[in-house]
N, C-alpha and C. Protein backbone atom coordinates (compact mmCIF):
# COMPACT_ATOMS: atom_id res chain seq x y z
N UNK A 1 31.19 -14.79 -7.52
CA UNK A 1 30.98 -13.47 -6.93
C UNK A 1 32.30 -12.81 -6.54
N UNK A 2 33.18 -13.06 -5.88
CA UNK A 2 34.67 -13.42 -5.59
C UNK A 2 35.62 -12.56 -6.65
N UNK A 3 35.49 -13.33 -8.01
CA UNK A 3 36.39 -13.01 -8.97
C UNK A 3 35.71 -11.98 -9.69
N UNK A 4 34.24 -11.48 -9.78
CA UNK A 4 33.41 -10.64 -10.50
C UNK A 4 33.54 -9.49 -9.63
N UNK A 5 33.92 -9.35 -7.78
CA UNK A 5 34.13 -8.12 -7.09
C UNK A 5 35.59 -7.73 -7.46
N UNK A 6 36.47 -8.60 -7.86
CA UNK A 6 37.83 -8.31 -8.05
C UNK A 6 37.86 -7.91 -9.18
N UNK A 7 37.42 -8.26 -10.23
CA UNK A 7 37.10 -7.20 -11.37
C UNK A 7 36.65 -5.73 -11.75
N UNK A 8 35.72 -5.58 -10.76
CA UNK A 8 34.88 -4.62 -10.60
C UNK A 8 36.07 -3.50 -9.53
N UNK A 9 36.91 -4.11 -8.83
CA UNK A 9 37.47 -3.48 -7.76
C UNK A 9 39.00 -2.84 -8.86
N UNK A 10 38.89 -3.52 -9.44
CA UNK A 10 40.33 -3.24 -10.54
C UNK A 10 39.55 -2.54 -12.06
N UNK A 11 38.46 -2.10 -11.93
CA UNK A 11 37.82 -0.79 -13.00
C UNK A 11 37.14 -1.93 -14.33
N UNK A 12 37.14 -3.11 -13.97
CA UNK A 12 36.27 -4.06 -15.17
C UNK A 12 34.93 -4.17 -14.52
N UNK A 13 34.11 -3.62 -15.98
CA UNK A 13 32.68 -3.31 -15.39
C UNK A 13 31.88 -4.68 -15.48
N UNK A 14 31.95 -5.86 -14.98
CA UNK A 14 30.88 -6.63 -14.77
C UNK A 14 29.00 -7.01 -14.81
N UNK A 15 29.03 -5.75 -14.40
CA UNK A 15 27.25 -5.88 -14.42
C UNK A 15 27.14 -4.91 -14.97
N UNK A 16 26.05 -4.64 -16.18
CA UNK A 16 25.70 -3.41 -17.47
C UNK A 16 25.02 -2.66 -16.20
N UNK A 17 24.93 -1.50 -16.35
CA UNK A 17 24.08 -0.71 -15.77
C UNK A 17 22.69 -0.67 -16.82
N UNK A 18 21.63 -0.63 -15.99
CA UNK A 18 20.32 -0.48 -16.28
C UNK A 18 19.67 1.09 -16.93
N UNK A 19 19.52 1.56 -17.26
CA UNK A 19 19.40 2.97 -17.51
C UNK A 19 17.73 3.14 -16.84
N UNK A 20 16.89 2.39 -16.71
CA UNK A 20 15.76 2.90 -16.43
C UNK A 20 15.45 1.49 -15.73
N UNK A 21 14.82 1.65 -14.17
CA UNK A 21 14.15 0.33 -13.32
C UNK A 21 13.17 -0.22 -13.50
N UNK A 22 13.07 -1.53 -13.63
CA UNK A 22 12.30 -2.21 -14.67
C UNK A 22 10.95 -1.66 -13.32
N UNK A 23 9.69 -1.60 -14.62
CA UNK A 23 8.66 -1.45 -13.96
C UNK A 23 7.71 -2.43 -12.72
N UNK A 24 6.89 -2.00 -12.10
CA UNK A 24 6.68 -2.94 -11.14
C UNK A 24 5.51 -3.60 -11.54
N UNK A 25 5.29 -4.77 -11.64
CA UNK A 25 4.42 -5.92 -12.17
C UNK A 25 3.55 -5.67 -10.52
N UNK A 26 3.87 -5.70 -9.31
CA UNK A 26 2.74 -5.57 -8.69
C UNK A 26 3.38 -4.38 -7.13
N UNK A 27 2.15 -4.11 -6.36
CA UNK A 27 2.30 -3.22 -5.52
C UNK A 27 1.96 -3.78 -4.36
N UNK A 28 2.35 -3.78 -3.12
CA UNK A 28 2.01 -4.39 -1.89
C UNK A 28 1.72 -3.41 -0.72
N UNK A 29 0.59 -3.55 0.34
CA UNK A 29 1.18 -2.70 1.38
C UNK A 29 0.45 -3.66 2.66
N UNK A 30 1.51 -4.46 3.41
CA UNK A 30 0.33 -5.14 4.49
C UNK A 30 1.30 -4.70 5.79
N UNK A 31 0.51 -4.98 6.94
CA UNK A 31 0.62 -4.68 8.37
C UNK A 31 0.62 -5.70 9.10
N UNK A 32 1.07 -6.02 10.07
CA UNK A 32 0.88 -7.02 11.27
C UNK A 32 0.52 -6.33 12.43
N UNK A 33 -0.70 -6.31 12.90
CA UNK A 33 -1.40 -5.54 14.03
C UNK A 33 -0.73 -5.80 15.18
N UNK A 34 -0.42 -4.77 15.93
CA UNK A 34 -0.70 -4.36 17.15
C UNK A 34 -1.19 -5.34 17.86
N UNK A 35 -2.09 -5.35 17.97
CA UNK A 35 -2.85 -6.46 18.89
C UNK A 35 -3.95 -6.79 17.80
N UNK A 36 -4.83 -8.42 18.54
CA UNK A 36 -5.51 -8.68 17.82
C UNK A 36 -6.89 -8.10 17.37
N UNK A 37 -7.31 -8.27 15.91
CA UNK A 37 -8.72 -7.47 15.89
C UNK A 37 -9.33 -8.88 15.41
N UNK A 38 -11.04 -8.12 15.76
CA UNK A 38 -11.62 -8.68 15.51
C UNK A 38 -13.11 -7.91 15.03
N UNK A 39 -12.94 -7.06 14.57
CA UNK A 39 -14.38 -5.87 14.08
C UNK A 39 -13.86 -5.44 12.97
N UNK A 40 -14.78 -6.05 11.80
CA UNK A 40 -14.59 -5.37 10.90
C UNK A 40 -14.27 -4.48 10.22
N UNK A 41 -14.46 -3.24 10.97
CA UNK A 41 -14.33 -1.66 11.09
C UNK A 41 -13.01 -1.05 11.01
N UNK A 42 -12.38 -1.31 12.23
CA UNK A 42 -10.69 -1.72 12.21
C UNK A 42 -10.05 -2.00 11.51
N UNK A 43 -10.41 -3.50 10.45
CA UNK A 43 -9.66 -4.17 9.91
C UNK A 43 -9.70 -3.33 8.11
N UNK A 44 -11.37 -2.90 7.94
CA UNK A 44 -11.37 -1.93 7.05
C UNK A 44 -10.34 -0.51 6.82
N UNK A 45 -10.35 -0.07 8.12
CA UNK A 45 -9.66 1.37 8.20
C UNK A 45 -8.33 1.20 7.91
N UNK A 46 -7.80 -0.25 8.68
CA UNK A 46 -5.97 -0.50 7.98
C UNK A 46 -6.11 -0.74 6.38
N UNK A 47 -7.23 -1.77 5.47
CA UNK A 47 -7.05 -1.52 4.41
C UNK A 47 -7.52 -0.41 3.64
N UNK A 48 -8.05 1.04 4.21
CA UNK A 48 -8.01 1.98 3.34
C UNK A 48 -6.62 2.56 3.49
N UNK A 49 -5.94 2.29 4.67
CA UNK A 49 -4.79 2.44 4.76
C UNK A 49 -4.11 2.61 3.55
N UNK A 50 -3.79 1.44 3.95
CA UNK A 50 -3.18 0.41 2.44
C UNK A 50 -2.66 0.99 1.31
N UNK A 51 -4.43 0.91 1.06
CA UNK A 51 -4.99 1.62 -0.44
C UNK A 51 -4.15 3.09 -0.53
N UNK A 52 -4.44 3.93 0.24
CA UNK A 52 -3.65 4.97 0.25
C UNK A 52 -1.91 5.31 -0.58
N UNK A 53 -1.42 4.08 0.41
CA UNK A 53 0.00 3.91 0.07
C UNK A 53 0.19 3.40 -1.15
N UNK A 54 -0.48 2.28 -1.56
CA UNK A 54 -0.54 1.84 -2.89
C UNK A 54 -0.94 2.72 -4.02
N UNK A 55 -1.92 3.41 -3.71
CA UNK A 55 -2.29 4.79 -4.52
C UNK A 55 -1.83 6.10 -5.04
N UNK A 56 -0.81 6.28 -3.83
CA UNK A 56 0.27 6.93 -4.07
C UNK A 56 1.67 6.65 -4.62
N UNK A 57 1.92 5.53 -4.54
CA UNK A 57 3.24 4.93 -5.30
C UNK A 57 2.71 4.36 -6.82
N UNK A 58 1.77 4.15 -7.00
CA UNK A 58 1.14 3.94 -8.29
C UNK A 58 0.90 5.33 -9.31
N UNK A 59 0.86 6.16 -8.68
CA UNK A 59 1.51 7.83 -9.27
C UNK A 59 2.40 8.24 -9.31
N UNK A 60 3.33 8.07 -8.19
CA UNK A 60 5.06 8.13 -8.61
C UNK A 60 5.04 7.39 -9.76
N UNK A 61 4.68 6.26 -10.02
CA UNK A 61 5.13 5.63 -11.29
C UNK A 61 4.88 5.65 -12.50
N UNK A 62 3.38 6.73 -12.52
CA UNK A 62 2.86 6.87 -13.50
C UNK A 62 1.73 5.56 -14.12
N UNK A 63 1.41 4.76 -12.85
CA UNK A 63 0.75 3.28 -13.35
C UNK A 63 -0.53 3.69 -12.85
N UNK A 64 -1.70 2.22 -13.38
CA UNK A 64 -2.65 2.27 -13.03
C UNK A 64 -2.87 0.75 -12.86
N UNK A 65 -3.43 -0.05 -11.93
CA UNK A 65 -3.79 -1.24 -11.38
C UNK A 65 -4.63 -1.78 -11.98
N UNK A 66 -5.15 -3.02 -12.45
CA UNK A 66 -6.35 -3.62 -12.93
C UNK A 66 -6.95 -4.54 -12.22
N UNK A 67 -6.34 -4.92 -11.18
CA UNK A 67 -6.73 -5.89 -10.17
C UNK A 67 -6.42 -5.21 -8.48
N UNK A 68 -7.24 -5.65 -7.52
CA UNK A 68 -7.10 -5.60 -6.38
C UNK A 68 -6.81 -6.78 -5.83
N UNK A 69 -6.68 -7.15 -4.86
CA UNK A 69 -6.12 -8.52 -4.22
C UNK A 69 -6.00 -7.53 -2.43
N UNK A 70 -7.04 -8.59 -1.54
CA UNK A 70 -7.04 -8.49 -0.09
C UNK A 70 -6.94 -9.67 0.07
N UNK A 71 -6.14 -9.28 1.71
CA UNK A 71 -6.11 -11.01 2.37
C UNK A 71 -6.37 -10.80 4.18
N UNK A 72 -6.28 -11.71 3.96
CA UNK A 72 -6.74 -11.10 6.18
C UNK A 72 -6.20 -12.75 6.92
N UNK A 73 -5.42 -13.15 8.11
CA UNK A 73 -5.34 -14.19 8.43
C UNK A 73 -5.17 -14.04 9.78
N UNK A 74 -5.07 -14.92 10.64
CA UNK A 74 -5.16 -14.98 11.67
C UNK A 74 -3.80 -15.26 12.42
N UNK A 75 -3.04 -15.81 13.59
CA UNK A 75 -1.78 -15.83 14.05
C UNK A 75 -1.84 -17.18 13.69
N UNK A 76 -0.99 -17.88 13.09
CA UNK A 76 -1.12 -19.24 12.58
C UNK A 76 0.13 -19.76 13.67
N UNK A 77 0.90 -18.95 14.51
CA UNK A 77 1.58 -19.66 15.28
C UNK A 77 0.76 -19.76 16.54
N UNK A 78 -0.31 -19.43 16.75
CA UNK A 78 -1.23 -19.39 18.35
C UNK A 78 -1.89 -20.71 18.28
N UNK A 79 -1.61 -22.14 18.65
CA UNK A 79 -2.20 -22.88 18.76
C UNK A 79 -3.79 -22.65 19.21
N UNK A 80 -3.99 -21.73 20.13
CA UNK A 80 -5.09 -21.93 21.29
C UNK A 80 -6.28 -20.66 20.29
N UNK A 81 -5.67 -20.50 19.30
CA UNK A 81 -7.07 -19.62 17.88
C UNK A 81 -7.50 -20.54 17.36
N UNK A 82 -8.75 -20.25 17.54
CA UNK A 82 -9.17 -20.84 15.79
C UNK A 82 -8.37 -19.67 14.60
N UNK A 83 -8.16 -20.73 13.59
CA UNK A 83 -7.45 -20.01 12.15
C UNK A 83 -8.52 -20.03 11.33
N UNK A 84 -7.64 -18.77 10.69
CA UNK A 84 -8.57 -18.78 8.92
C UNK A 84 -7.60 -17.86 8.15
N UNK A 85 -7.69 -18.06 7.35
CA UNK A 85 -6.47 -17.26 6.45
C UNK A 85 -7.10 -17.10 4.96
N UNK A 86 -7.55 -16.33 4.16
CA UNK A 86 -8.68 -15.96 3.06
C UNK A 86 -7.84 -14.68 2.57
N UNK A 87 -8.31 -15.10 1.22
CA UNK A 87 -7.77 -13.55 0.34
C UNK A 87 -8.65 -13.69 -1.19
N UNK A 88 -9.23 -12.62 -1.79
CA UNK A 88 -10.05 -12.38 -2.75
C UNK A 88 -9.09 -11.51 -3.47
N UNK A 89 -9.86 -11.65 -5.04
CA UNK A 89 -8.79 -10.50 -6.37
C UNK A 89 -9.73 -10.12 -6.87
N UNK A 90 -10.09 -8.83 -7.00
CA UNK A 90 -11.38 -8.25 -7.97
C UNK A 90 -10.72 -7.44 -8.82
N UNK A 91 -11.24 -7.75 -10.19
CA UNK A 91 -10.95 -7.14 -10.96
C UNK A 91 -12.04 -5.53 -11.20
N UNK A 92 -11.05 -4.78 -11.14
CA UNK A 92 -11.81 -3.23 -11.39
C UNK A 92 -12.63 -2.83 -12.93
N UNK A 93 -13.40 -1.88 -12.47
CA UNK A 93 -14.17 -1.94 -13.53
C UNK A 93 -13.62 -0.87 -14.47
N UNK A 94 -12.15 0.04 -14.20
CA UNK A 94 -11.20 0.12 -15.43
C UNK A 94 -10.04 0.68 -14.61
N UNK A 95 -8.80 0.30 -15.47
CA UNK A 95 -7.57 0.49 -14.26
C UNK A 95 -7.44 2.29 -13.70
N UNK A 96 -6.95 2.19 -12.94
CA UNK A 96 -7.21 3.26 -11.68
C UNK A 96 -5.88 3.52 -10.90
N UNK A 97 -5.60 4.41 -10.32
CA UNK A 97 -4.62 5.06 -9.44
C UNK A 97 -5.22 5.70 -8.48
N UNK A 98 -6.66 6.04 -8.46
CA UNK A 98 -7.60 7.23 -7.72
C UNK A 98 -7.53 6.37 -6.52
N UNK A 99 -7.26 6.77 -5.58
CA UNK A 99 -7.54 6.50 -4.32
C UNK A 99 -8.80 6.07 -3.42
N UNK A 100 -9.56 7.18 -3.94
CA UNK A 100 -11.38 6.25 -3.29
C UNK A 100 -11.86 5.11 -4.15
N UNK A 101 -11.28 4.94 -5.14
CA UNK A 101 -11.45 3.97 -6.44
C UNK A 101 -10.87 2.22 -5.88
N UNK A 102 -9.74 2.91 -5.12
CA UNK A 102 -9.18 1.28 -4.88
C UNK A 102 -9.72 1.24 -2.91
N UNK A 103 -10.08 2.21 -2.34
CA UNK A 103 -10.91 1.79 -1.20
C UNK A 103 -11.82 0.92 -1.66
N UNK A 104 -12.28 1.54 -2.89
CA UNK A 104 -13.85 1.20 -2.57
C UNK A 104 -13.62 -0.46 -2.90
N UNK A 105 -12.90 -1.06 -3.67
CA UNK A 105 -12.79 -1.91 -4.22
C UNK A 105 -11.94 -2.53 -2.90
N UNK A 106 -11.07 -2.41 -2.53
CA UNK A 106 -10.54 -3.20 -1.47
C UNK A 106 -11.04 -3.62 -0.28
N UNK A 107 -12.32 -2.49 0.50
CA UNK A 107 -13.08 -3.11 1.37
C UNK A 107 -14.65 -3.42 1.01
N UNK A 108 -14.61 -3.92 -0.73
CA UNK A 108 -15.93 -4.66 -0.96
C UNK A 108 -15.40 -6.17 -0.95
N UNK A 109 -13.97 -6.09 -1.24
CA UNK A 109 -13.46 -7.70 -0.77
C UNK A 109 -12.93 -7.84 0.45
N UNK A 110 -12.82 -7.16 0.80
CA UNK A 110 -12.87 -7.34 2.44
C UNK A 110 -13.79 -7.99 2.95
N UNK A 111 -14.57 -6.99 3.03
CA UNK A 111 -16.22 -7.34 3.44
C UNK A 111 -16.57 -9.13 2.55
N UNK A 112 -16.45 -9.52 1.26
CA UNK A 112 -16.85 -10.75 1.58
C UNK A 112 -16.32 -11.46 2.03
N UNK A 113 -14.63 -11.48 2.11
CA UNK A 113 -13.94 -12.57 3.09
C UNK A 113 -14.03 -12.48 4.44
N UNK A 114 -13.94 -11.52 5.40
CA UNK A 114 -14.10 -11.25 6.64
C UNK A 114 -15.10 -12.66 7.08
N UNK A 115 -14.99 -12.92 7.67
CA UNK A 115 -15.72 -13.89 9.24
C UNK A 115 -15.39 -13.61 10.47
N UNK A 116 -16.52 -13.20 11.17
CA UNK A 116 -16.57 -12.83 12.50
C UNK A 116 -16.26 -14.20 13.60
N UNK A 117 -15.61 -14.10 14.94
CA UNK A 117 -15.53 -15.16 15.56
C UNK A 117 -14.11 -15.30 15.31
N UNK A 118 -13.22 -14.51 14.69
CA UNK A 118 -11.58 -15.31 14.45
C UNK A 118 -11.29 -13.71 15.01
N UNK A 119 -9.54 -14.37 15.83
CA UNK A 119 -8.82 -12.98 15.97
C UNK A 119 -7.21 -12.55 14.72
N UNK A 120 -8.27 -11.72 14.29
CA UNK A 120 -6.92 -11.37 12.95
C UNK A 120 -5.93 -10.77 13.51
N UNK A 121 -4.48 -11.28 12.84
CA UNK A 121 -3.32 -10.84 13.35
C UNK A 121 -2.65 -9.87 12.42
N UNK A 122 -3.06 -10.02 11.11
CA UNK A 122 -2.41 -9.34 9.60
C UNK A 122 -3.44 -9.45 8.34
N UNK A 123 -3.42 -8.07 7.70
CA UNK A 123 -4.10 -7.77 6.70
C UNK A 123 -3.10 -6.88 5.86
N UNK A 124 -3.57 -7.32 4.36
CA UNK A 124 -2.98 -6.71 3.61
C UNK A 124 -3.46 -6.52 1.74
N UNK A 125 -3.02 -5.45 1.04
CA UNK A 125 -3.73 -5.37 0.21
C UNK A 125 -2.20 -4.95 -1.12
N UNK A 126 -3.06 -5.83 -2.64
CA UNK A 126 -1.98 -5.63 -3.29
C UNK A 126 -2.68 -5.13 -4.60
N UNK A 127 -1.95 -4.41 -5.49
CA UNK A 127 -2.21 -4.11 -6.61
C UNK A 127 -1.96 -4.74 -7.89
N UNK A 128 -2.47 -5.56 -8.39
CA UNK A 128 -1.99 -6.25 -9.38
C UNK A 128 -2.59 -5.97 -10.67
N UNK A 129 -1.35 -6.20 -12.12
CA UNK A 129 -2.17 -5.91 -13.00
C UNK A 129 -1.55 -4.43 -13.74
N UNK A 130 -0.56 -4.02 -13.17
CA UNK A 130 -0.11 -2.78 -13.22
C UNK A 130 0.28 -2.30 -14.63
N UNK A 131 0.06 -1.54 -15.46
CA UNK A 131 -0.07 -1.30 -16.51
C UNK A 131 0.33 0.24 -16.66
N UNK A 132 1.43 0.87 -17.83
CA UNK A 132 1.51 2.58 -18.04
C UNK A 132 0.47 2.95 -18.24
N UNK A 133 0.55 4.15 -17.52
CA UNK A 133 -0.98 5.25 -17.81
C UNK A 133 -0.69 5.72 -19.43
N UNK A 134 0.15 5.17 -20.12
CA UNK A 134 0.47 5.85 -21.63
C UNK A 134 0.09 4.35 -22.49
N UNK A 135 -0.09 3.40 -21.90
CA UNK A 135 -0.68 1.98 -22.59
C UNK A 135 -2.09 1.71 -22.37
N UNK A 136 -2.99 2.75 -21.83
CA UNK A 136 -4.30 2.24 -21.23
C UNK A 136 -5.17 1.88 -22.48
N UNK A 137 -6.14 1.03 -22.32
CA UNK A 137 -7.17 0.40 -23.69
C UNK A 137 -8.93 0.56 -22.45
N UNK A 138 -9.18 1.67 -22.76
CA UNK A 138 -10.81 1.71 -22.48
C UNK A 138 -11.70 0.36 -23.07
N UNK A 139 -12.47 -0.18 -22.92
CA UNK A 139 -13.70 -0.61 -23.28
C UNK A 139 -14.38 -0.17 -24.54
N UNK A 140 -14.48 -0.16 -25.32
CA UNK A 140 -15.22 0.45 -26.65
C UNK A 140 -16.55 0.77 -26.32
N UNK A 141 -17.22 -0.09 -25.80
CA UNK A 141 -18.41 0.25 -24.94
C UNK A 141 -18.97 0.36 -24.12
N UNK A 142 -18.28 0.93 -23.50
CA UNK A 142 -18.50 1.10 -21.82
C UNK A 142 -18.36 2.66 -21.44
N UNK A 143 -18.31 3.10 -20.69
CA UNK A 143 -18.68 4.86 -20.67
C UNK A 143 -17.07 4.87 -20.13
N UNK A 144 -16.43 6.27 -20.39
CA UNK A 144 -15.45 6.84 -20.42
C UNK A 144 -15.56 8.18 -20.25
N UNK A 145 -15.20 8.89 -19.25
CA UNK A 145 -15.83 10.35 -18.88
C UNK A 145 -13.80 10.91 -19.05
N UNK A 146 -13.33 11.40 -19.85
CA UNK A 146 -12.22 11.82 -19.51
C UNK A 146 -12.27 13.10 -18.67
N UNK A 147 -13.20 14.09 -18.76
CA UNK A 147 -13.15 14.97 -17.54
C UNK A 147 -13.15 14.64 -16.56
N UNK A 148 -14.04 13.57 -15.97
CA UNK A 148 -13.97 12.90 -14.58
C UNK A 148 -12.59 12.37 -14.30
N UNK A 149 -11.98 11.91 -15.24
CA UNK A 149 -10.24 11.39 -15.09
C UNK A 149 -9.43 12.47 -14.93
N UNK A 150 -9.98 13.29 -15.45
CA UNK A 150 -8.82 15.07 -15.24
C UNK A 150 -9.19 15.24 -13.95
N UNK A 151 -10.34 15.35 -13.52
CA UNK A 151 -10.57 15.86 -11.87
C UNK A 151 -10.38 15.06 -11.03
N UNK A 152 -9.93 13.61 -11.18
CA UNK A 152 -9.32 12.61 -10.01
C UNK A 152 -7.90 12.81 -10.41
N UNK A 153 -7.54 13.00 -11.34
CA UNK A 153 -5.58 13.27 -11.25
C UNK A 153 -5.82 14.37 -10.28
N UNK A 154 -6.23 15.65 -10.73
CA UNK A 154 -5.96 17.15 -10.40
C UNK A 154 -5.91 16.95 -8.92
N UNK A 155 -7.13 16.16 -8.31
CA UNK A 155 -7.21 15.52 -7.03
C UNK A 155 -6.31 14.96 -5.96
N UNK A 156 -5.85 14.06 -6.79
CA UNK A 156 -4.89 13.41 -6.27
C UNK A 156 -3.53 13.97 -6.27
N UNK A 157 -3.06 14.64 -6.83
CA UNK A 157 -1.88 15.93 -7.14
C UNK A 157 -1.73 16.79 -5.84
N UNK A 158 -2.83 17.21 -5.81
CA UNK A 158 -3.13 18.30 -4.37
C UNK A 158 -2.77 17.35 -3.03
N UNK A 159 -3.37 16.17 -2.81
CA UNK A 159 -3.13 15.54 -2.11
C UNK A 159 -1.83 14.87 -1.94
N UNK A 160 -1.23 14.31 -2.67
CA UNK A 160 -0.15 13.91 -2.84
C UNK A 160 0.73 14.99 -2.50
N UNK A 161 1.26 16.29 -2.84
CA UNK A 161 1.83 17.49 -3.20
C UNK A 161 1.97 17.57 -1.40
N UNK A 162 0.68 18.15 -1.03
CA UNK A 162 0.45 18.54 0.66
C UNK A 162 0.76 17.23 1.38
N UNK A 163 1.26 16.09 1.42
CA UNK A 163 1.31 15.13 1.69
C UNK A 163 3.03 15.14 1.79
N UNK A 164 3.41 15.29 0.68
CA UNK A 164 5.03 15.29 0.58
C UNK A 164 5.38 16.87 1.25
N UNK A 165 5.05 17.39 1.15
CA UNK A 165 5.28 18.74 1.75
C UNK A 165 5.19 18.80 3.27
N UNK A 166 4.50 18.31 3.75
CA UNK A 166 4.11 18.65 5.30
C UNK A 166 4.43 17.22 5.66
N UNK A 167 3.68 16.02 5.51
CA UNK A 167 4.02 14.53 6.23
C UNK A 167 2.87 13.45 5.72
N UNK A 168 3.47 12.65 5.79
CA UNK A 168 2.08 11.62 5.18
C UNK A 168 1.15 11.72 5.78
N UNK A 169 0.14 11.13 5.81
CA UNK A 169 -1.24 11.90 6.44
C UNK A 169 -1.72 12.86 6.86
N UNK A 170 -1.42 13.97 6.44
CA UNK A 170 -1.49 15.12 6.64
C UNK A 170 -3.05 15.36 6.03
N UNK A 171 -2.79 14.87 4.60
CA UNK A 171 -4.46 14.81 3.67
C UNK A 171 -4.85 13.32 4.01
N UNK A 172 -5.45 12.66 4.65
CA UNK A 172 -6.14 11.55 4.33
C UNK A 172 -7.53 11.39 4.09
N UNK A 173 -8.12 10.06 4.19
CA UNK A 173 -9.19 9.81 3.25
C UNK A 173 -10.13 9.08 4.92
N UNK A 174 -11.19 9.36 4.77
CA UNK A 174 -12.11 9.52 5.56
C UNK A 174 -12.75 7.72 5.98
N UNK A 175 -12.28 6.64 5.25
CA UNK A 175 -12.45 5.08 5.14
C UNK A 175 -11.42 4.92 6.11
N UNK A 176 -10.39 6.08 6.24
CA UNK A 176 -9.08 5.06 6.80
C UNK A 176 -9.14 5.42 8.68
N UNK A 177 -10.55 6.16 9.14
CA UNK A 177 -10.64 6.23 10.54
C UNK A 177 -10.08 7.19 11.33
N UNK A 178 -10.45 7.16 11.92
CA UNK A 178 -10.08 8.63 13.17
C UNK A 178 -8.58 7.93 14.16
N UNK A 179 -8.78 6.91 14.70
CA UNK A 179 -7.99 6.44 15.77
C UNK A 179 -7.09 5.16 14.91
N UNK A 180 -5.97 5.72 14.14
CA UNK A 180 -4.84 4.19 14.02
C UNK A 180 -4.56 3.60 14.96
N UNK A 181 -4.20 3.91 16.00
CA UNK A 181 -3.92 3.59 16.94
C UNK A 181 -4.27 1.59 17.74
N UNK A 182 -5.65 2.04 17.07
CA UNK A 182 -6.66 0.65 17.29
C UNK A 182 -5.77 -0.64 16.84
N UNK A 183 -5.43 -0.79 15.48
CA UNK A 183 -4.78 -1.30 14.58
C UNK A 183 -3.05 -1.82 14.34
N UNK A 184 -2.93 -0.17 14.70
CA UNK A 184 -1.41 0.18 14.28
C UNK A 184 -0.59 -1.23 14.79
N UNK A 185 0.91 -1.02 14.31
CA UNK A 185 2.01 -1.90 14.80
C UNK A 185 2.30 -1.61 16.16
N UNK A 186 3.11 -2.72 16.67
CA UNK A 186 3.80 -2.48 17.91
C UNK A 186 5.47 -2.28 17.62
N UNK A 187 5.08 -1.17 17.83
CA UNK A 187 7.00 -0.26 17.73
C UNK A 187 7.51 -0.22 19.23
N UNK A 188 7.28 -0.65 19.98
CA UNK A 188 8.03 -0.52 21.09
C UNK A 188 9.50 -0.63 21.25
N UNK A 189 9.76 -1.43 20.35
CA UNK A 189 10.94 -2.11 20.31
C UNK A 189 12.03 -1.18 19.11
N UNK A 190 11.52 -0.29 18.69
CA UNK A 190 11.68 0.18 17.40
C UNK A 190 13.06 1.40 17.88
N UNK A 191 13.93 1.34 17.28
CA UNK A 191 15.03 2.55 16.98
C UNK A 191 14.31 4.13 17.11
N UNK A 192 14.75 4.85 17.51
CA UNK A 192 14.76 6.04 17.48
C UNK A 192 15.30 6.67 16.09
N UNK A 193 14.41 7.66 15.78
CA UNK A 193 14.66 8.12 14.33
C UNK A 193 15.41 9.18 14.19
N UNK A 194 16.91 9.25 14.51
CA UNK A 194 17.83 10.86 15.12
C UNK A 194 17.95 11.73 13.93
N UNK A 195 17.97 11.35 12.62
CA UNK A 195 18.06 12.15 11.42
C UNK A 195 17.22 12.45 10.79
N UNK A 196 15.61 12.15 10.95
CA UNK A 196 14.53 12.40 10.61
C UNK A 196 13.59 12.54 11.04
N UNK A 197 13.55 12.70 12.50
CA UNK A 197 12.23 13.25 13.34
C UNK A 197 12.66 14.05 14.42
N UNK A 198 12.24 15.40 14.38
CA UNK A 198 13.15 16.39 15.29
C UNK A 198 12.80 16.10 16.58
N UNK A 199 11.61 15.44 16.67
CA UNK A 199 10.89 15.16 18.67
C UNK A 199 12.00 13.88 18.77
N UNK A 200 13.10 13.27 18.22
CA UNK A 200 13.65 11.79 17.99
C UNK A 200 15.17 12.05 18.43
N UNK A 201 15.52 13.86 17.94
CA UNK A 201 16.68 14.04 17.73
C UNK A 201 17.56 13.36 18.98
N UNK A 202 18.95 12.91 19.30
CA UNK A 202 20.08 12.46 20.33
C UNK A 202 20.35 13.83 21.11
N UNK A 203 19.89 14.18 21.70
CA UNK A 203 19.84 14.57 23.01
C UNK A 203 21.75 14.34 24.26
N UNK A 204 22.68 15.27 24.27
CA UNK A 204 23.76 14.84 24.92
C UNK A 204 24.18 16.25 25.97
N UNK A 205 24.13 15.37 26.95
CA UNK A 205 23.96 16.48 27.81
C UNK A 205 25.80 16.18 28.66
N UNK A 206 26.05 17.56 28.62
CA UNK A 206 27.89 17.48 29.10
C UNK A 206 27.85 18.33 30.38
């Protein structure tokens, strides 16, 4: 590393440049709660969360998912819990970017792993399977509505668009709950954001 920065520092190019970033084989979005849950409801609303974020970076990229993958576990450092730690992969019934498409699919595996009686500490949901929206292979026999695919892009465009424009959640989806709050992380501890949130800005008083 040593003799390859001293190269690089004296105009010998060492590492090729990439011209295009290799694509992403999978998508992740998990949380470590706030405090502990234990109601299903909650634990649903962080993975429509999720889904959201995954849904939206799966359109920056121009991909579509063929698999879902949830997991849910408990604080495995709390001696005094009972543990459980579970995660399911469903495969979709054709790859997707639509957003109510991977709710729906992420809290039907939710829902069978969930067990009541444990306090969950972290949930999280991944996209696997990721494939170009310019490589897709339909089913030969299976129904294919391409208008219905024009009106979930057109959909998701608007949303996305007003989303980057104003702030993330600005448009959200009605699975992901009224109150984050329930769920959310504990930022207490967290930096102040001085270059990107004007209620955040450094404040200097002379």
């Amino acid at each position: 590393m040593g003799e390859r920065t001293q190269l690089e520092l004296n105009g010998v190019s060492c590492i090729p440049l990439q011209p295009l970033p290799k694509r992403k084989k999978m998508i992740a979005s998990t949380r470590s709660f706030g405090h502990y849950q234990e109601s299903l409801d909650n634990i649903a609303n962080a993975v429509a969360y999720f889904c959201n974020e995954i849904g939206e970076k799966l359109r920056q990229d121009h991909s579509k998912a063929v698999f879902m993958q949830v997991f849910i576990l408990t604080n495995l450092y709390n001696k005094s819990h009972r543990q459980y730690h579970k995660s399911i992969t469903i495969k979709m019934f054709e790859p997707t970017s639509y957003t109510p498409d991977l709710i729906y699919y992420a809290v039907e595996g939710l829902k069978r792993i969930y067990r009541s009686g444990y306090k969950y500490k972290k949930a999280g949901v991944l996209a696997l399977g990721i494939i170009p929206e310019s490589e897709l292979q339909y089913d030969l026999i299976g129904i294919y509505d391409p208008y219905r695919e024009q009106r979930q892009a057109a959909a998701m465009r608007v949303v996305d668009r007003i989303n980057r424009s104003m702030n993330r959640g600005t448009v959200k989806f009605a699975a992901e709950g009224v109150d984050r709050t329930k769920w959310w992380m504990n930022q207490t501890m967290k930096s102040r954001r001085f270059t990107t949130k004007w209620e955040e800005l450094l404040e200097i008083k002379v």
